[in-house]
N, C-alpha and C. Protein backbone atom coordinates (compact mmCIF):
# COMPACT_ATOMS: atom_id res chain seq x y z
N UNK A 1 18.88 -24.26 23.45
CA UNK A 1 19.62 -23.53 22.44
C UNK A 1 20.16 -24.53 21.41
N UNK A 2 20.36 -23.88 20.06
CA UNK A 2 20.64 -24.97 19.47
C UNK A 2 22.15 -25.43 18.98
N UNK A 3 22.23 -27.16 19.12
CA UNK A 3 23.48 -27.31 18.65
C UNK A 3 24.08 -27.52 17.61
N UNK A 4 25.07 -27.69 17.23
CA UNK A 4 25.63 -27.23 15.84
C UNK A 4 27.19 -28.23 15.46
N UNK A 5 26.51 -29.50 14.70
CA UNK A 5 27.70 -30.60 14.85
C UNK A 5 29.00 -29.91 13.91
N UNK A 6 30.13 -30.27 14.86
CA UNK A 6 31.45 -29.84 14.30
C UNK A 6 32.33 -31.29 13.24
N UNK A 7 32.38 -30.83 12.10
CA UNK A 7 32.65 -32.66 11.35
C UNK A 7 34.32 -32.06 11.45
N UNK A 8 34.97 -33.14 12.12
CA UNK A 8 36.21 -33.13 12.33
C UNK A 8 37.06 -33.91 11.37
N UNK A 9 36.79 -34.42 10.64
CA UNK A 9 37.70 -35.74 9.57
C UNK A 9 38.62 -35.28 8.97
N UNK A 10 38.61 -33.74 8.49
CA UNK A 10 39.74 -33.21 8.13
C UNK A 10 40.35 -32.46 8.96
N UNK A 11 39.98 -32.69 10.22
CA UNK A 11 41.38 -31.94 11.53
C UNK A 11 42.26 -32.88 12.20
N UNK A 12 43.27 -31.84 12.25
CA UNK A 12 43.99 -32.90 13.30
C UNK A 12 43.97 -32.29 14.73
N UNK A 13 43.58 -33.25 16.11
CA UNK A 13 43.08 -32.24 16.89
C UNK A 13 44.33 -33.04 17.97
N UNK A 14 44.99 -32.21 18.91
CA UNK A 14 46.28 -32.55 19.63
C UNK A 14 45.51 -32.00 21.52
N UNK A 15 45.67 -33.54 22.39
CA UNK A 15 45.10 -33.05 23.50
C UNK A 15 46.99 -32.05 24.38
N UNK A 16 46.16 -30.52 24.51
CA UNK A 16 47.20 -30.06 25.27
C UNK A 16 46.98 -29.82 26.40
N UNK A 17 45.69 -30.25 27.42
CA UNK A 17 45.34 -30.33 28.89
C UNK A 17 44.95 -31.81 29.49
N UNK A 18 45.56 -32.29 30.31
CA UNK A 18 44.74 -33.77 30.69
C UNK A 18 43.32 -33.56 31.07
N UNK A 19 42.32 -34.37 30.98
CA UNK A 19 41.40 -34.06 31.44
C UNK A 19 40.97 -34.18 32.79
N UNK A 20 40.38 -33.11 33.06
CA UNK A 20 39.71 -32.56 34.48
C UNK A 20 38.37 -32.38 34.76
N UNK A 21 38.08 -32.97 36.39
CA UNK A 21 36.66 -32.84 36.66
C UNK A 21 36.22 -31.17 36.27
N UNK A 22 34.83 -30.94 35.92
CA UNK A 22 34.11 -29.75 35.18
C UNK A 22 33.86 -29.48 37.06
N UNK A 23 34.33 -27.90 37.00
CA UNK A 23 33.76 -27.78 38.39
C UNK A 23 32.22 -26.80 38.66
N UNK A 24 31.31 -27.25 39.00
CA UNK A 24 30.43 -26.14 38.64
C UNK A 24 29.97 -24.70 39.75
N UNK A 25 30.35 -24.73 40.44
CA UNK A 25 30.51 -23.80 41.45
C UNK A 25 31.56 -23.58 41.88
N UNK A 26 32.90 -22.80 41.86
CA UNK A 26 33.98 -22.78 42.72
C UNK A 26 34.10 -22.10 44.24
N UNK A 27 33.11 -21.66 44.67
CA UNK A 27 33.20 -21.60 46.33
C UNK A 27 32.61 -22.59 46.94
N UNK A 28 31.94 -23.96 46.38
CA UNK A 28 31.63 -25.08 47.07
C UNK A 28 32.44 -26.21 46.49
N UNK A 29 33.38 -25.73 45.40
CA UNK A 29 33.71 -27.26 44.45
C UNK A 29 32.90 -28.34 43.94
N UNK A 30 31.68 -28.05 43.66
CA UNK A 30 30.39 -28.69 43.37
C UNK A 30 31.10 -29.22 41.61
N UNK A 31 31.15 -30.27 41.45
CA UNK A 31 31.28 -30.75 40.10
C UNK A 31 30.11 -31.13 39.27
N UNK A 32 30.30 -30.59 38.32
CA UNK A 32 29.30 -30.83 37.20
C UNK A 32 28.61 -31.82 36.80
N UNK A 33 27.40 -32.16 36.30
CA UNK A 33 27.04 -33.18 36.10
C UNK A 33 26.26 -33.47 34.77
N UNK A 34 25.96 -33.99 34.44
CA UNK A 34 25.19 -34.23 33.05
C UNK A 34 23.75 -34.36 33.42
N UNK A 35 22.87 -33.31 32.84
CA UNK A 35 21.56 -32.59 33.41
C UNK A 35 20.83 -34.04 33.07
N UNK A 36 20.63 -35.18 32.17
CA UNK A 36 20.19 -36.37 31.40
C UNK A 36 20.76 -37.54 32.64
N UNK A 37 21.77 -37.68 32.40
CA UNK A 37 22.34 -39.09 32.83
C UNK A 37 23.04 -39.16 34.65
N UNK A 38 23.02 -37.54 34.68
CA UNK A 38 23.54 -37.62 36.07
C UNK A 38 25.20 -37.65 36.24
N UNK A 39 25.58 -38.15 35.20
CA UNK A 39 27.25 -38.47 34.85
C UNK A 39 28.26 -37.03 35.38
N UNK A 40 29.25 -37.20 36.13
CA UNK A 40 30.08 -36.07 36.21
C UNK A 40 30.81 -35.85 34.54
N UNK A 41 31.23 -34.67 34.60
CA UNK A 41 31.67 -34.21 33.49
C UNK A 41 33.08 -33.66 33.33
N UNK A 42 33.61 -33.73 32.57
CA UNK A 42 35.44 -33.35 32.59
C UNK A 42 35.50 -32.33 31.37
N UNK A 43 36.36 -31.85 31.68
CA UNK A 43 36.90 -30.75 30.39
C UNK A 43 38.61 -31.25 30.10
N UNK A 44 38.57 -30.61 28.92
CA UNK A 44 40.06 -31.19 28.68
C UNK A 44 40.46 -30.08 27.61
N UNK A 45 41.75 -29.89 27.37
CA UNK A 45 41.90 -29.20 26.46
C UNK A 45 42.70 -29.33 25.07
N UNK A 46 42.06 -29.11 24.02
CA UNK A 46 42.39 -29.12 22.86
C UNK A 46 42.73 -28.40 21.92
N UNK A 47 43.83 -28.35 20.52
CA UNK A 47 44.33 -27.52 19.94
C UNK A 47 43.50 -28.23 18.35
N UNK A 48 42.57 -27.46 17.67
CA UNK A 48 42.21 -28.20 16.57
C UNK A 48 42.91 -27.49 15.48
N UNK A 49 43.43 -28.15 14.51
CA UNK A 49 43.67 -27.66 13.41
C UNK A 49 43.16 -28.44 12.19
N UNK A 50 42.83 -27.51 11.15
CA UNK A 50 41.74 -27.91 10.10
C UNK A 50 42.76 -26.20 9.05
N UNK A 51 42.68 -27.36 7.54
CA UNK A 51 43.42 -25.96 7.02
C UNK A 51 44.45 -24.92 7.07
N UNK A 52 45.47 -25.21 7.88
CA UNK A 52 46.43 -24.37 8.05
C UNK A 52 46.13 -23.38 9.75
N UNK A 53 44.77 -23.58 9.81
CA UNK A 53 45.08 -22.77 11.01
C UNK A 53 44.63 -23.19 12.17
N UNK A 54 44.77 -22.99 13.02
CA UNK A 54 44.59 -23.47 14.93
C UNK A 54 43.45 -22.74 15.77
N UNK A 55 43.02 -23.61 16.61
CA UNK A 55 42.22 -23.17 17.38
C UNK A 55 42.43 -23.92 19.11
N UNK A 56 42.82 -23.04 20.01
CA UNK A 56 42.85 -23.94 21.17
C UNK A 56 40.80 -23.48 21.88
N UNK A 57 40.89 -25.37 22.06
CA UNK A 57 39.38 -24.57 22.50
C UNK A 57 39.63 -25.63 23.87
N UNK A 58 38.33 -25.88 24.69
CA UNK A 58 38.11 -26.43 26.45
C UNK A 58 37.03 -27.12 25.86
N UNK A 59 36.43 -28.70 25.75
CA UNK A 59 35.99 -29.33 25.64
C UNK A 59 35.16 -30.15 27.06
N UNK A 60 33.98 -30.18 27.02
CA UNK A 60 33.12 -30.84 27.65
C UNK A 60 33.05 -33.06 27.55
N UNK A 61 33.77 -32.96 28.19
CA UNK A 61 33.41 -34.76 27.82
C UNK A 61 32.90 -35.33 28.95
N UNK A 62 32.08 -36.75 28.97
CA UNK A 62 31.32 -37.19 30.00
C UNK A 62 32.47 -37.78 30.78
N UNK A 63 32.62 -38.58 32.26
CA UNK A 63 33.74 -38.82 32.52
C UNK A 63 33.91 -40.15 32.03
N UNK A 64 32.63 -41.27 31.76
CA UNK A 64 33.03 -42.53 31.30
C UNK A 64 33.35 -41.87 29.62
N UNK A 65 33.29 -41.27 29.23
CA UNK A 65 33.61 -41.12 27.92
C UNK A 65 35.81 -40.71 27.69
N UNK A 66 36.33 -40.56 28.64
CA UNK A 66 37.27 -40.38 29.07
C UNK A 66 38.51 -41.68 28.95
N UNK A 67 38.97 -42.21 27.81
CA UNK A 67 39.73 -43.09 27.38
C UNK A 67 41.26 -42.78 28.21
N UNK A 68 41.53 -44.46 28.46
CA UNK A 68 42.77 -44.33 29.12
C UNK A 68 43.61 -44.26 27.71
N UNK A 69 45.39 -43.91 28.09
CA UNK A 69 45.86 -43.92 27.29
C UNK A 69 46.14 -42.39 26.53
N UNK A 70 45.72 -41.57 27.02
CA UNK A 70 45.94 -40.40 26.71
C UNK A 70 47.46 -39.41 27.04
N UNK A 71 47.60 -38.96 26.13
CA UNK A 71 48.97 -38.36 26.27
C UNK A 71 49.11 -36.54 26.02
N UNK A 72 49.73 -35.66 26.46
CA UNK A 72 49.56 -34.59 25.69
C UNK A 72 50.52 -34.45 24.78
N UNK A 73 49.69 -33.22 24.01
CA UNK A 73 50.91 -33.73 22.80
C UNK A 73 50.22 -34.65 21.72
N UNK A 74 49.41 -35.37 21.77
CA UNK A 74 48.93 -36.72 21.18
C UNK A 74 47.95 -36.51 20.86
N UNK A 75 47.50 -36.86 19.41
CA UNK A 75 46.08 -36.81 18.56
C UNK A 75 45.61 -37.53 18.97
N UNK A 76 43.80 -36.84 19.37
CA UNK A 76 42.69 -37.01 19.86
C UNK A 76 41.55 -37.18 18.76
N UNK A 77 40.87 -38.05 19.37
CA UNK A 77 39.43 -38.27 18.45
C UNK A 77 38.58 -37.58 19.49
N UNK A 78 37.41 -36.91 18.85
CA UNK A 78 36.16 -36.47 19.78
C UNK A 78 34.99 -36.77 19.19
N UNK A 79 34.46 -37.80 19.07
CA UNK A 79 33.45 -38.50 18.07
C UNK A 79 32.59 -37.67 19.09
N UNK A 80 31.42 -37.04 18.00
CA UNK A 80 30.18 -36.44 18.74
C UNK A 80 30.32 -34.98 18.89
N UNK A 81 31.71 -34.86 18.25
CA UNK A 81 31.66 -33.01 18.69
C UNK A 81 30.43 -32.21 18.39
N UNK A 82 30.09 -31.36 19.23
CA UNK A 82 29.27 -29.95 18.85
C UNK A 82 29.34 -28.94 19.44
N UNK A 83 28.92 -27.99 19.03
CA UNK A 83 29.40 -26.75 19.53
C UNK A 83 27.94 -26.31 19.58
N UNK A 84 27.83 -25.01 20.74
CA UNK A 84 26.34 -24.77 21.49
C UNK A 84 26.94 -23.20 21.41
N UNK A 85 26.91 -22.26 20.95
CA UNK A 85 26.59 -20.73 21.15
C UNK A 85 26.04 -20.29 22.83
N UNK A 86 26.65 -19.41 23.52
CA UNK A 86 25.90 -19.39 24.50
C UNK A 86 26.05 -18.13 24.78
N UNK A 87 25.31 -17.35 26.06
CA UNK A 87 25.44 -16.05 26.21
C UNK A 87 24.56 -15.60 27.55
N UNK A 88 24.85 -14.70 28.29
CA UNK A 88 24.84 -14.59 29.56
C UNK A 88 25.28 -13.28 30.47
N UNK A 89 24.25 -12.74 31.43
CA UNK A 89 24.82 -11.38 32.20
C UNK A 89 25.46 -11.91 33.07
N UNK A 90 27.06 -11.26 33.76
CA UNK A 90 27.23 -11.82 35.14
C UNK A 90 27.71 -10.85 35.50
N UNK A 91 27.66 -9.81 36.62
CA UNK A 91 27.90 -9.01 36.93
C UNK A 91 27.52 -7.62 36.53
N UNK A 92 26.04 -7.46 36.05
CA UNK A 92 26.02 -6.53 34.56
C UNK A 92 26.82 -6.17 33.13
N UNK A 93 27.72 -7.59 33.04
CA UNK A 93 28.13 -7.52 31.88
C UNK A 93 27.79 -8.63 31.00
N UNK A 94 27.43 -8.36 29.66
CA UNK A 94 27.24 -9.39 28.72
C UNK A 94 28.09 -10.32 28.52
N UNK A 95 28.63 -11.14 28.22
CA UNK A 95 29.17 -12.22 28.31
C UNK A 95 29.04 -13.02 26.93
N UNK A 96 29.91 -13.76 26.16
CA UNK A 96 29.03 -14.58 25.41
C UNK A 96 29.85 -15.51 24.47
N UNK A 97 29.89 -16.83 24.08
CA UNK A 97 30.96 -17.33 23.64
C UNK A 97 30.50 -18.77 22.62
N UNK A 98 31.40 -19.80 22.67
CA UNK A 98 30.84 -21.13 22.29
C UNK A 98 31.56 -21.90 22.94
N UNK A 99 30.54 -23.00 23.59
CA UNK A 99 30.55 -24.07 24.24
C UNK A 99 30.62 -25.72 23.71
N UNK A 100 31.77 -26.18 23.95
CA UNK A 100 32.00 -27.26 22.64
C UNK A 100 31.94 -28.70 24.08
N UNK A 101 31.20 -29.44 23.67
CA UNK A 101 31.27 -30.92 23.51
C UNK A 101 31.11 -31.98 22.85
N UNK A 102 31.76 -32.85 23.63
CA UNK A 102 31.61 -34.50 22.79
C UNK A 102 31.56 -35.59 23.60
N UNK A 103 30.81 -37.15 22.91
CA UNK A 103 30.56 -37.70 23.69
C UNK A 103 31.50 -38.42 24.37
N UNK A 104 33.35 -38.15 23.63
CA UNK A 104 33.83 -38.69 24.22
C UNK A 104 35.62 -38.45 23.44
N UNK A 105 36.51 -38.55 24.71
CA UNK A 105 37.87 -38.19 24.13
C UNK A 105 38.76 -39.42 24.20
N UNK A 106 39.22 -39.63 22.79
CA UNK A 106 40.23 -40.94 22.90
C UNK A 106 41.56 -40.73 22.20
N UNK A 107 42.41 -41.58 22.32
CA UNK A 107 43.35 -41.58 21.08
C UNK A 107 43.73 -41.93 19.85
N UNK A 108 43.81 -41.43 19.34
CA UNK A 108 43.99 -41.38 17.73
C UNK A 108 45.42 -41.29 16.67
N UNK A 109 45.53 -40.94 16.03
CA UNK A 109 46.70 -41.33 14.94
C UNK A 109 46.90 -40.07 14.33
N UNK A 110 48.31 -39.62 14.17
CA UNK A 110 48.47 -38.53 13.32
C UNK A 110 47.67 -38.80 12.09
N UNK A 111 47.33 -38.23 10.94
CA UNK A 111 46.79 -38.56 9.39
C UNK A 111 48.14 -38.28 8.94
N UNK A 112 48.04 -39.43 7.84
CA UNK A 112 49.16 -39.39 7.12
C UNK A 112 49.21 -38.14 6.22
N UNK A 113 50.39 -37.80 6.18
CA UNK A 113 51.04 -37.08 5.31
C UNK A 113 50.21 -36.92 3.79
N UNK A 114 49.73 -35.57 3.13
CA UNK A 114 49.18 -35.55 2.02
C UNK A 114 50.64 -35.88 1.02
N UNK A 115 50.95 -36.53 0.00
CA UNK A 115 51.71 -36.77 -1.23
C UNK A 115 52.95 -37.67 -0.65
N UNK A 116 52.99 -37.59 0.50
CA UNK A 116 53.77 -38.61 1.37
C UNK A 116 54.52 -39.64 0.27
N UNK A 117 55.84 -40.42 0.08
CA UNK A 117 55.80 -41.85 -0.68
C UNK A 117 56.80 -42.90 0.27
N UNK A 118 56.04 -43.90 0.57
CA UNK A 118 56.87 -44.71 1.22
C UNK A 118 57.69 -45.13 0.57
């Protein structure tokens, strides 16, 4: 399916979940893995704002991609974001949403103030 890069330079994106192993089965606790590299996978959660308005979304990151130093509350970089459309029966019901990753979550810097004067 295809993916669809998210250019973040004008958001400011604030981590509000620490990140957590991706679990991929919850009646075995089977954790996720990266179908390519084999890598377990973490989710974490994020509040992006771009323009005045907010979005809390659940982010896919690899686990070496997972920077110490993280705080909540605290602007995040996600170099590599994209977002994947996805969709799905489970239970005879349709299902269907977007699925966001990146190659990796670190910390970052508020952006300064637009007209700001020191």
């Amino acid at each position: 399916m295809r993916t669809i890069r998210v250019e973040t330079s004008a958001a400011t994106i604030l981590l509000t979940e620490a990140p957590e192993p991706r679990v991929r089965d919850r009646q075995t606790g089977e954790i996720a893995k990266d179908a390519v590299s084999g890598e377990a996978l973490m989710t974490t959660g994020v509040v992006y704002i771009e323009d005045g308005e907010s979005s809390l979304i659940k982010v896919t990151v690899p686990e070496g991609g997972v920077s110490e130093g993280l705080n909540l509350g605290a602007p995040v970089s996600l170099p590599g974001l994209v977002a994947r459309p996805w969709e799905s029966v489970f239970n005879g019901q349709q299902r269907h949403g977007i699925a966001f990753r990146a190659a990796a979550v670190t910390p970052a810097a508020f952006p300064a103030a637009m007209g700001a004067t020191a």
